[in-house]
Structures are given as C-alpha cells and as structure tokens.
N, C-alpha and C. Protein backbone atom coordinates (compact mmCIF):
# COMPACT_ATOMS: atom_id res chain seq x y z
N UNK A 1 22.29 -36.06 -0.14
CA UNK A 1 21.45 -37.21 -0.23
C UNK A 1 22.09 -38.17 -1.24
N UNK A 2 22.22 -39.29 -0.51
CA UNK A 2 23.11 -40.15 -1.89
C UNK A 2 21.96 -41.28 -2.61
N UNK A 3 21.89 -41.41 -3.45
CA UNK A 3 20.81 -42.31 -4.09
C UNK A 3 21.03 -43.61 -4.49
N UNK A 4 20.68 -44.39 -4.92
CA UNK A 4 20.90 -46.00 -5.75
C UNK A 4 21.09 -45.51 -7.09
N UNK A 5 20.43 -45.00 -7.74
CA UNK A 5 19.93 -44.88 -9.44
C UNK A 5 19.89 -43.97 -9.01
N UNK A 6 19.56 -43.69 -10.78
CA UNK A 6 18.63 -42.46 -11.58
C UNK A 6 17.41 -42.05 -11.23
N UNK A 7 16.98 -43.23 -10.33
CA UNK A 7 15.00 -42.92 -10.66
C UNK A 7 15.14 -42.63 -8.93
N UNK A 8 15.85 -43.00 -8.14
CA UNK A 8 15.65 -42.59 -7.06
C UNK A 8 16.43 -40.99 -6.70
N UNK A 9 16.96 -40.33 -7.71
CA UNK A 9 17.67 -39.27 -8.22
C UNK A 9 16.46 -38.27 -8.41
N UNK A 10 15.81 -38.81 -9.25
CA UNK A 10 14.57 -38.50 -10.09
C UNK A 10 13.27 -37.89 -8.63
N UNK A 11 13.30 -39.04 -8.18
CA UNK A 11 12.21 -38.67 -7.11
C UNK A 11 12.22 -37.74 -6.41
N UNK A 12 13.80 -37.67 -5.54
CA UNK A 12 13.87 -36.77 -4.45
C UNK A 12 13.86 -35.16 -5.33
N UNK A 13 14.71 -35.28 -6.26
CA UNK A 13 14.68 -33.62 -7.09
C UNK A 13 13.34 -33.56 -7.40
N UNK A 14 12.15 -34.44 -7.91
CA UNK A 14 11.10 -33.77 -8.10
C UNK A 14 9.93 -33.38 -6.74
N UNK A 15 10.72 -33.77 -5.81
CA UNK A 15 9.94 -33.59 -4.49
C UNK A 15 10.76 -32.29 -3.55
N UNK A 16 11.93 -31.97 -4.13
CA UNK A 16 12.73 -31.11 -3.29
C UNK A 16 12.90 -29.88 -4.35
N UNK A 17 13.16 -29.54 -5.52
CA UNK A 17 13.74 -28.67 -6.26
C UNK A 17 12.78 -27.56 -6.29
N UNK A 18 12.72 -26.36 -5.57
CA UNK A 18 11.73 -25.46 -5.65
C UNK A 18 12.25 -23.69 -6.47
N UNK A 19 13.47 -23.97 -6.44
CA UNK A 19 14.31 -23.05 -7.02
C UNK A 19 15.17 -23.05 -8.26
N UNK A 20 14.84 -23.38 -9.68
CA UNK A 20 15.48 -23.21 -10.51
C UNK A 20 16.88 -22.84 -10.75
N UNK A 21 16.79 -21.13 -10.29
CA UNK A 21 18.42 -20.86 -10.34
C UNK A 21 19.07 -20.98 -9.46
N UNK A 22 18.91 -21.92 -7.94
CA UNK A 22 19.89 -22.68 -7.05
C UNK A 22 20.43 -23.93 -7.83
N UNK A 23 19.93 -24.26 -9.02
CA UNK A 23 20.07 -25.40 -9.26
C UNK A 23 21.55 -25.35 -9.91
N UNK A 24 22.46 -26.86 -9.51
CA UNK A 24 23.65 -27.09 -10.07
C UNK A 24 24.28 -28.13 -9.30
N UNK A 25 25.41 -28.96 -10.16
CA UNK A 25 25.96 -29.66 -10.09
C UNK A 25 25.13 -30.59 -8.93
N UNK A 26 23.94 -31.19 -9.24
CA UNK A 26 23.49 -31.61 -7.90
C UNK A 26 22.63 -30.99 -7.07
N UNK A 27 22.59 -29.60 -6.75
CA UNK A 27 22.29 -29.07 -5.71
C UNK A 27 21.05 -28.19 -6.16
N UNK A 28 20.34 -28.65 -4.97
CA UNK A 28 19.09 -27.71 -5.43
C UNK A 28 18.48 -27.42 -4.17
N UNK A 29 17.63 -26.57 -4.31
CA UNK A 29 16.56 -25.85 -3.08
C UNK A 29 15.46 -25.90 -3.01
N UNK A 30 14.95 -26.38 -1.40
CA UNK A 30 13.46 -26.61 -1.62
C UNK A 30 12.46 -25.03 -1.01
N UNK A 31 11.55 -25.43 -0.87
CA UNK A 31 10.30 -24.37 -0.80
C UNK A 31 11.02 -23.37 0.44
N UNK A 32 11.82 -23.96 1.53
CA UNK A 32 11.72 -23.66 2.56
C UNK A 32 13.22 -22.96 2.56
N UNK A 33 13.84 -23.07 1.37
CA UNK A 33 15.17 -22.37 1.25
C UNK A 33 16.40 -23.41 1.80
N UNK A 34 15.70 -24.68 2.17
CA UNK A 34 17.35 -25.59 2.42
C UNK A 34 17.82 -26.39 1.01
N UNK A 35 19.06 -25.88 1.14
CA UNK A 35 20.10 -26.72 -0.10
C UNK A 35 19.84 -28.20 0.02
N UNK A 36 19.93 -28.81 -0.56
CA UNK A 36 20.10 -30.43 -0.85
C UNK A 36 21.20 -31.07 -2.02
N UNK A 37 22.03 -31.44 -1.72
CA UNK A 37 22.30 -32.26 -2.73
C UNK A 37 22.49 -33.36 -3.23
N UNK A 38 21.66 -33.78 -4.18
CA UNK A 38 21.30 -35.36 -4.39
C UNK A 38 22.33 -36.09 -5.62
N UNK A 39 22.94 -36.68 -4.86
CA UNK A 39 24.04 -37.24 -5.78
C UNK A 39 23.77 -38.76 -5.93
N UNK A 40 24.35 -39.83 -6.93
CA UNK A 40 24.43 -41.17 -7.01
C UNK A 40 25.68 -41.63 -5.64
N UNK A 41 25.81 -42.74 -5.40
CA UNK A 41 26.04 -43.51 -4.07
C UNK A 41 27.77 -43.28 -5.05
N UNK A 42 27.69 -43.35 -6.38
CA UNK A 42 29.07 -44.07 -6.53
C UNK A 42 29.93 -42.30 -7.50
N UNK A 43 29.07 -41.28 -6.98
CA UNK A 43 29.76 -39.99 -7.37
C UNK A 43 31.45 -40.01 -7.80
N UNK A 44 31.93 -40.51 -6.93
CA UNK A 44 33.33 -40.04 -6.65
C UNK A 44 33.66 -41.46 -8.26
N UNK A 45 33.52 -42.81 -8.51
CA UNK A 45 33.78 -43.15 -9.66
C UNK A 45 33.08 -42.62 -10.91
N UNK A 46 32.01 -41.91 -10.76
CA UNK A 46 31.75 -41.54 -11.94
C UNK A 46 32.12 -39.83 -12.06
N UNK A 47 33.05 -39.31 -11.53
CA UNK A 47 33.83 -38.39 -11.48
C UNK A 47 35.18 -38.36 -11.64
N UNK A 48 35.91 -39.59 -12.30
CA UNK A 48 37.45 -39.68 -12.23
C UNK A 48 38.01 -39.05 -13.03
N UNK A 49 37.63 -38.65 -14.33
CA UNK A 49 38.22 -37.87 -15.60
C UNK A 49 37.94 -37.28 -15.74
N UNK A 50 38.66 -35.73 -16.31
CA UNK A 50 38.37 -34.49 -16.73
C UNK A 50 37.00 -34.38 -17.31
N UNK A 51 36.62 -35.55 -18.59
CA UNK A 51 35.77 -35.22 -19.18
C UNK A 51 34.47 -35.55 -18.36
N UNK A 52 34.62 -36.78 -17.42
CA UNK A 52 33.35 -36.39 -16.34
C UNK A 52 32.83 -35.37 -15.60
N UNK A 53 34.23 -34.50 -15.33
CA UNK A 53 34.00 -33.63 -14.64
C UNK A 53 33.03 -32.54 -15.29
N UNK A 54 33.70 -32.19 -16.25
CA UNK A 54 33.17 -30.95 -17.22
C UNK A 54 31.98 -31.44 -17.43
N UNK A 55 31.45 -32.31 -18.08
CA UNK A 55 29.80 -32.99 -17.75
C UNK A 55 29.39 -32.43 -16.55
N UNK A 56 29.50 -33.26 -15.40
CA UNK A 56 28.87 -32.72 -14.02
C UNK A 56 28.85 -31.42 -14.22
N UNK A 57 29.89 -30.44 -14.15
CA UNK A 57 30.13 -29.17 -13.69
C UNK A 57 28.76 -28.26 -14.86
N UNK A 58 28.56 -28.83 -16.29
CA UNK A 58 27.17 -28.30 -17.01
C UNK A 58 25.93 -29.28 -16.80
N UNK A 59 25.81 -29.88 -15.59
CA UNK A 59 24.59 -30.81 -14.91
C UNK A 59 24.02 -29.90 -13.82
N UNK A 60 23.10 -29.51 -13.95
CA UNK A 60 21.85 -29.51 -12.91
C UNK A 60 21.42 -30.29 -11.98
N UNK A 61 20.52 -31.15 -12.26
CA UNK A 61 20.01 -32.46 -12.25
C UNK A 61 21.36 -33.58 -12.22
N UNK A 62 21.61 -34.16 -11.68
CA UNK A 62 22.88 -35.21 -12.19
C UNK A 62 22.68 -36.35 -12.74
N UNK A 63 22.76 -36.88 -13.69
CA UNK A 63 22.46 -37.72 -14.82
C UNK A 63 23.65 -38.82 -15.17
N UNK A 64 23.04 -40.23 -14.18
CA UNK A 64 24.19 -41.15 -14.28
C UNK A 64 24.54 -41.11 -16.16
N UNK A 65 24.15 -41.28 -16.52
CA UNK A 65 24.38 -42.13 -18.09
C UNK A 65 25.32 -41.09 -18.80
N UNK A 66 25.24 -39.94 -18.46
CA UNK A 66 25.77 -38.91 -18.94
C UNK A 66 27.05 -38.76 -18.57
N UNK A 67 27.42 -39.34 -17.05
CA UNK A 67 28.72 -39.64 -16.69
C UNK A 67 29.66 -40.02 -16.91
N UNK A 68 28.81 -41.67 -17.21
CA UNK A 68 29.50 -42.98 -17.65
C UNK A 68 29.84 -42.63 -19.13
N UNK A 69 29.09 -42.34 -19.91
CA UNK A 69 29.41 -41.72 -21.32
C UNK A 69 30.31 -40.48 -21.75
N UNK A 70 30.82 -39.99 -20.84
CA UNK A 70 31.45 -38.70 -21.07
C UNK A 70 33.55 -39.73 -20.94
C-alpha cells in the first residue's frame, strides 16, 4: 500500500495491524492473517543511505521524519 504522508500511513496501520509480532519494516497483519505493507509513495528516496536503511530495518511502523533525519 503506498501512501501520501504520515497520517495516511497512520490510518491504514491503525485499521490493518492485528498482529504485533508480524510487525516490521512496514509490514504488518490484519485480523484475517493477510500481510500488508504500507509504505510512503517516495520509499525508494527516503531509502538511499546506509543510515536510512538501518533506521527502516529498526521501524515497525514506518516513520517519514525518521528517514529524512537519519
């Protein structure tokens, strides 16, 4: 699922995430056992450097600001 923002990030994980420890880099599970993963539209630039990466890779939830800042 690719999103605009944060808050449309926000919505779908709090309407889809039914599984805690599926949760990662993005990916989470709903009630019914299907994976989802809800990423920002512009993933692949806010993934260009090591240190983005290593961020994402300890993200759950994916958290633009945390990207851009890393």
């Amino acid at each position: 699922m690719l999103c605009r923002d944060e808050g449309e990030i926000d919505a779908y994980w709090a309407n889809l995430s039914h599984v805690p420890d599926s949760e990662q880099c993005g990916w989470c599970k709903d009630r019914f056992g299907i994976s989802w993963q809800i990423i920002p539209e512009n993933m692949a630039d806010l993934t260009r450097r090591p240190e983005q990466i290593g961020v994402m890779m300890g993200q759950k939830k994916i958290v633009i600001e945390e990207l851009e800042n890393a």
